[in-house]
C-alpha atoms as a PDB file:
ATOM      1  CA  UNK A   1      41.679  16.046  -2.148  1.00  0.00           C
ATOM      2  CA  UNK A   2      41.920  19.930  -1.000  1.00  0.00           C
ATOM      3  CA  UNK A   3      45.593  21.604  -1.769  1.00  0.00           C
ATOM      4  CA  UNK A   4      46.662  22.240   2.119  1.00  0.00           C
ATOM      5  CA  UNK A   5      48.668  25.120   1.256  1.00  0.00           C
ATOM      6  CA  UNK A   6      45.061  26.999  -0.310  1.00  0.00           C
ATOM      7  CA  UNK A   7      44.091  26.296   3.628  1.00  0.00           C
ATOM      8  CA  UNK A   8      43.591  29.193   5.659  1.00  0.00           C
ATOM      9  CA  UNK A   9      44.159  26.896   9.105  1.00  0.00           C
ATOM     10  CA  UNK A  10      47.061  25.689   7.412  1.00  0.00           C
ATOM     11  CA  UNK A  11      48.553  29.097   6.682  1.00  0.00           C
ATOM     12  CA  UNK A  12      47.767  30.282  10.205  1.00  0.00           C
ATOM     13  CA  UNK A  13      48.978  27.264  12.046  1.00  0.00           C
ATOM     14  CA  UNK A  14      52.281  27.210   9.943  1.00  0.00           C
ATOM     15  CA  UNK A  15      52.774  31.143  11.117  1.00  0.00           C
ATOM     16  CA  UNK A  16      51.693  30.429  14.887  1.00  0.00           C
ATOM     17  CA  UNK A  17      53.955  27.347  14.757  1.00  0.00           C
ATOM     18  CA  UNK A  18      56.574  29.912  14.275  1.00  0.00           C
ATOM     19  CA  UNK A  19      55.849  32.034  17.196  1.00  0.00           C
ATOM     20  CA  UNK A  20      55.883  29.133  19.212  1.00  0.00           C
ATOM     21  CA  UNK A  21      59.447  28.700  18.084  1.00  0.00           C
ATOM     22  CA  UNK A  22      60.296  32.336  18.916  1.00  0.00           C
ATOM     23  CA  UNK A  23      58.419  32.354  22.143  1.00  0.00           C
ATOM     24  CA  UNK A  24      60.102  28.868  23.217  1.00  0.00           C
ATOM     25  CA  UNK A  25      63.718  30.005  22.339  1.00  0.00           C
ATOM     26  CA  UNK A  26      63.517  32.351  25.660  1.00  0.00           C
ATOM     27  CA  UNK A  27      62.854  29.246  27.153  1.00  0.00           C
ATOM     28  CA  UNK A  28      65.413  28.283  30.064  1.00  0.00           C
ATOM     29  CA  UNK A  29      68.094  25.974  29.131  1.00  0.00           C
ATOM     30  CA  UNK A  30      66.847  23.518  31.047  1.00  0.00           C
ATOM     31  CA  UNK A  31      63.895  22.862  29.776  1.00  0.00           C
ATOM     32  CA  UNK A  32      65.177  22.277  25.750  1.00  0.00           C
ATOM     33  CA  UNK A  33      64.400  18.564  26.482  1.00  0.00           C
ATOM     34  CA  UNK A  34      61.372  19.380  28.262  1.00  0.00           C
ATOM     35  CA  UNK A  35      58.526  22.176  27.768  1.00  0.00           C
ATOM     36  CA  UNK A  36      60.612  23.724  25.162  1.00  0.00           C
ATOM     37  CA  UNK A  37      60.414  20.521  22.770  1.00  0.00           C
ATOM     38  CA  UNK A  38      57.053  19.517  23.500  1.00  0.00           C
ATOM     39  CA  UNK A  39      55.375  22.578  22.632  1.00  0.00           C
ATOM     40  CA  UNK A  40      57.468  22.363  19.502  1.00  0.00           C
ATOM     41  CA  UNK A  41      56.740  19.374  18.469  1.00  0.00           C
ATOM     42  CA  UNK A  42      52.928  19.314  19.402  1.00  0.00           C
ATOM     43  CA  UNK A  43      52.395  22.772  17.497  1.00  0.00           C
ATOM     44  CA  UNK A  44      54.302  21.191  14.647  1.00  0.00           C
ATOM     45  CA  UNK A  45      51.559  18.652  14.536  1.00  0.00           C
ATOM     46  CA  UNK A  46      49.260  21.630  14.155  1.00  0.00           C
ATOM     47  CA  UNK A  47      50.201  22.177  10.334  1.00  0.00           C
ATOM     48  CA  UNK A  48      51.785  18.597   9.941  1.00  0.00           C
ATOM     49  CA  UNK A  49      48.198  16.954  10.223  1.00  0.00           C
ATOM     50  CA  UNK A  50      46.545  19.696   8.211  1.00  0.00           C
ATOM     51  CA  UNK A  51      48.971  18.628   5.550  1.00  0.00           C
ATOM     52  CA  UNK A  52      48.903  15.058   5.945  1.00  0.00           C
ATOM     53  CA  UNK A  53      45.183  14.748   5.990  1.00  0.00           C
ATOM     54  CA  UNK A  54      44.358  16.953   2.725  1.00  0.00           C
ATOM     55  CA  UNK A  55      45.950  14.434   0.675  1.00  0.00           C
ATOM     56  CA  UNK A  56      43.550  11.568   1.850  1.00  0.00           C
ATOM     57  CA  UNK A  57      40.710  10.365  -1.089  1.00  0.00           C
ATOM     58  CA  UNK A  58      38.374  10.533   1.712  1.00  0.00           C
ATOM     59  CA  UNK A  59      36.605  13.638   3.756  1.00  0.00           C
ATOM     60  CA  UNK A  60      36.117  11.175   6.277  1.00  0.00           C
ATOM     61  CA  UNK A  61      40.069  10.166   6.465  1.00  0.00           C
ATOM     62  CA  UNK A  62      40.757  14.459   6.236  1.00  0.00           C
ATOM     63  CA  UNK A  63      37.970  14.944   9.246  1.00  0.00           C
ATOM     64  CA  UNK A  64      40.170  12.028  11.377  1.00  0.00           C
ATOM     65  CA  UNK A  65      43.275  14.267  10.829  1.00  0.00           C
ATOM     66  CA  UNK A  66      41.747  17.617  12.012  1.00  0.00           C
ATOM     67  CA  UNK A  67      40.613  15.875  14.687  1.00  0.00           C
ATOM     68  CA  UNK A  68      44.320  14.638  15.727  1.00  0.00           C
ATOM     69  CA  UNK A  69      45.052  19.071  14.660  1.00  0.00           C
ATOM     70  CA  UNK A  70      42.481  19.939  17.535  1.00  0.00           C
ATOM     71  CA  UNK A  71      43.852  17.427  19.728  1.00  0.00           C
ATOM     72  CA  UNK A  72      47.584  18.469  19.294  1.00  0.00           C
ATOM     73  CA  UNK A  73      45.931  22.461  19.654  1.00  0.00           C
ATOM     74  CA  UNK A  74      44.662  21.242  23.026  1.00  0.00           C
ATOM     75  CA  UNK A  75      48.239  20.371  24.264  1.00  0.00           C
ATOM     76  CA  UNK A  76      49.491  22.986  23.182  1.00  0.00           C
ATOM     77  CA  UNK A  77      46.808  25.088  24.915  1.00  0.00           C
ATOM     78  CA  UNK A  78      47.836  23.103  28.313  1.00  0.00           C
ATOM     79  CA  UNK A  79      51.320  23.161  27.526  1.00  0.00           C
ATOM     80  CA  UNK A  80      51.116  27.155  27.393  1.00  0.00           C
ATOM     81  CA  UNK A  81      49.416  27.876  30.726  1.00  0.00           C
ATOM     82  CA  UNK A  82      52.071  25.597  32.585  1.00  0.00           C
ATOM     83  CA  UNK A  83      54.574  27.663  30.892  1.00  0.00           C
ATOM     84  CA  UNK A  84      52.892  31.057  32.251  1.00  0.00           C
ATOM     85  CA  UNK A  85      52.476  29.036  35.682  1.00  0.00           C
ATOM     86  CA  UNK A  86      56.226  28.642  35.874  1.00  0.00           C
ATOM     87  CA  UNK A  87      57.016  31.955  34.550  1.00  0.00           C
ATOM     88  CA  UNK A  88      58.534  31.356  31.398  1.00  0.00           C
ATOM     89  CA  UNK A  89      55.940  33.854  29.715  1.00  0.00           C
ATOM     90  CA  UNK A  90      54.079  36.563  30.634  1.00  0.00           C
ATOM     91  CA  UNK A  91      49.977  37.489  30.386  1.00  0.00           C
ATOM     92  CA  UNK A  92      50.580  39.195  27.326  1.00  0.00           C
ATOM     93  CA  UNK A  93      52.231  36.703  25.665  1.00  0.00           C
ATOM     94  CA  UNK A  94      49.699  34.046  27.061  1.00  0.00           C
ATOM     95  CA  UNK A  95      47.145  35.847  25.630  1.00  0.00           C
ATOM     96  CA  UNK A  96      48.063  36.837  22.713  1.00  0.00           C
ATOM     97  CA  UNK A  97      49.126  33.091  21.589  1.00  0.00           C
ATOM     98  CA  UNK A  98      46.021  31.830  23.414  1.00  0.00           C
ATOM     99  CA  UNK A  99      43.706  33.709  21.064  1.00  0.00           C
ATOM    100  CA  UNK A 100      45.787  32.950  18.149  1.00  0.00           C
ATOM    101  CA  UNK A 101      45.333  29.124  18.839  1.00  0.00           C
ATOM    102  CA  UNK A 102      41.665  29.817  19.789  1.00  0.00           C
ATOM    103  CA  UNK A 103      41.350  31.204  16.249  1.00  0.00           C
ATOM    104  CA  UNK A 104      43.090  28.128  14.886  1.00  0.00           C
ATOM    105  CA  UNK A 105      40.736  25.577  16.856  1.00  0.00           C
ATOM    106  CA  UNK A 106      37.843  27.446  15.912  1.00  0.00           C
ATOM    107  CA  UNK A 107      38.416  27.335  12.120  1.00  0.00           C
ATOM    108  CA  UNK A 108      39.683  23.726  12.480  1.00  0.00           C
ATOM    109  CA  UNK A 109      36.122  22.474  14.086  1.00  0.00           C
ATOM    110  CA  UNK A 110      34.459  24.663  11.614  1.00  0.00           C
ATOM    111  CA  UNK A 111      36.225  23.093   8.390  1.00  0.00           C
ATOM    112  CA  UNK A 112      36.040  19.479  10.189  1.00  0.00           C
ATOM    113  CA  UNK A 113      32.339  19.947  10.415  1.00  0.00           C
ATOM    114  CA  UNK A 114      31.672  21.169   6.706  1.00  0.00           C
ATOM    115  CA  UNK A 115      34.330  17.161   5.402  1.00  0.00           C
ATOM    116  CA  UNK A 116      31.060  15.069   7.011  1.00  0.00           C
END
């Protein structure tokens, strides 16, 4: 069992899930049932899983819940380029969060790899 908050990926998803929370609160109104809660709730995931799966007796069960982390990353990623496509963020923002995340998947796939 590995203590999720000792985690780097943990700590760094928990503080990009919070810039996705800033970022997303300059969303329009309309969209607080749409793109704004879905990126929400996916990058929530991000840490949730992290979390969840550190307190599995297996490496194998842990590697199945990274795997869900860099799945819910992915949507996020997605979910972030239709947000610059309709405006509601800029390049800089885009890139700056997409390089955060990139970060995030990168360490995730790293760590996943080491739990087989």
């Amino acid at each position: 069992m590995h203590r999720f908050k000792d985690l780097e990926i943990w700590k760094k998803s928990r503080l990009f899930c919070s810039e996705i929370y800033s970022i997303t609160s300059k969303f329009p109104d309309s969209e607080k049932f749409g793109l704004t809660n879905q990126l929400r709730r996916a990058s929530v995931s991000i840490p949730s899983n992290i979390a969840e799966g550190s307190s599995r007796k297996s490496n194998k069960d842990f590697a199945r819940f990274l795997q869900i982390t860099l799945g819910s990353a992915y949507e996020v990623e997605t979910q972030l380029l239709i947000a610059f496509d309709l405006k509601f963020i800029d390049n800089d923002e885009l890139d700056k969060l997409l390089k955060n995340l990139d970060s995030i998947i990168k360490m995730t796939s790293k760590f996943k790899s080491t739990l087989k």
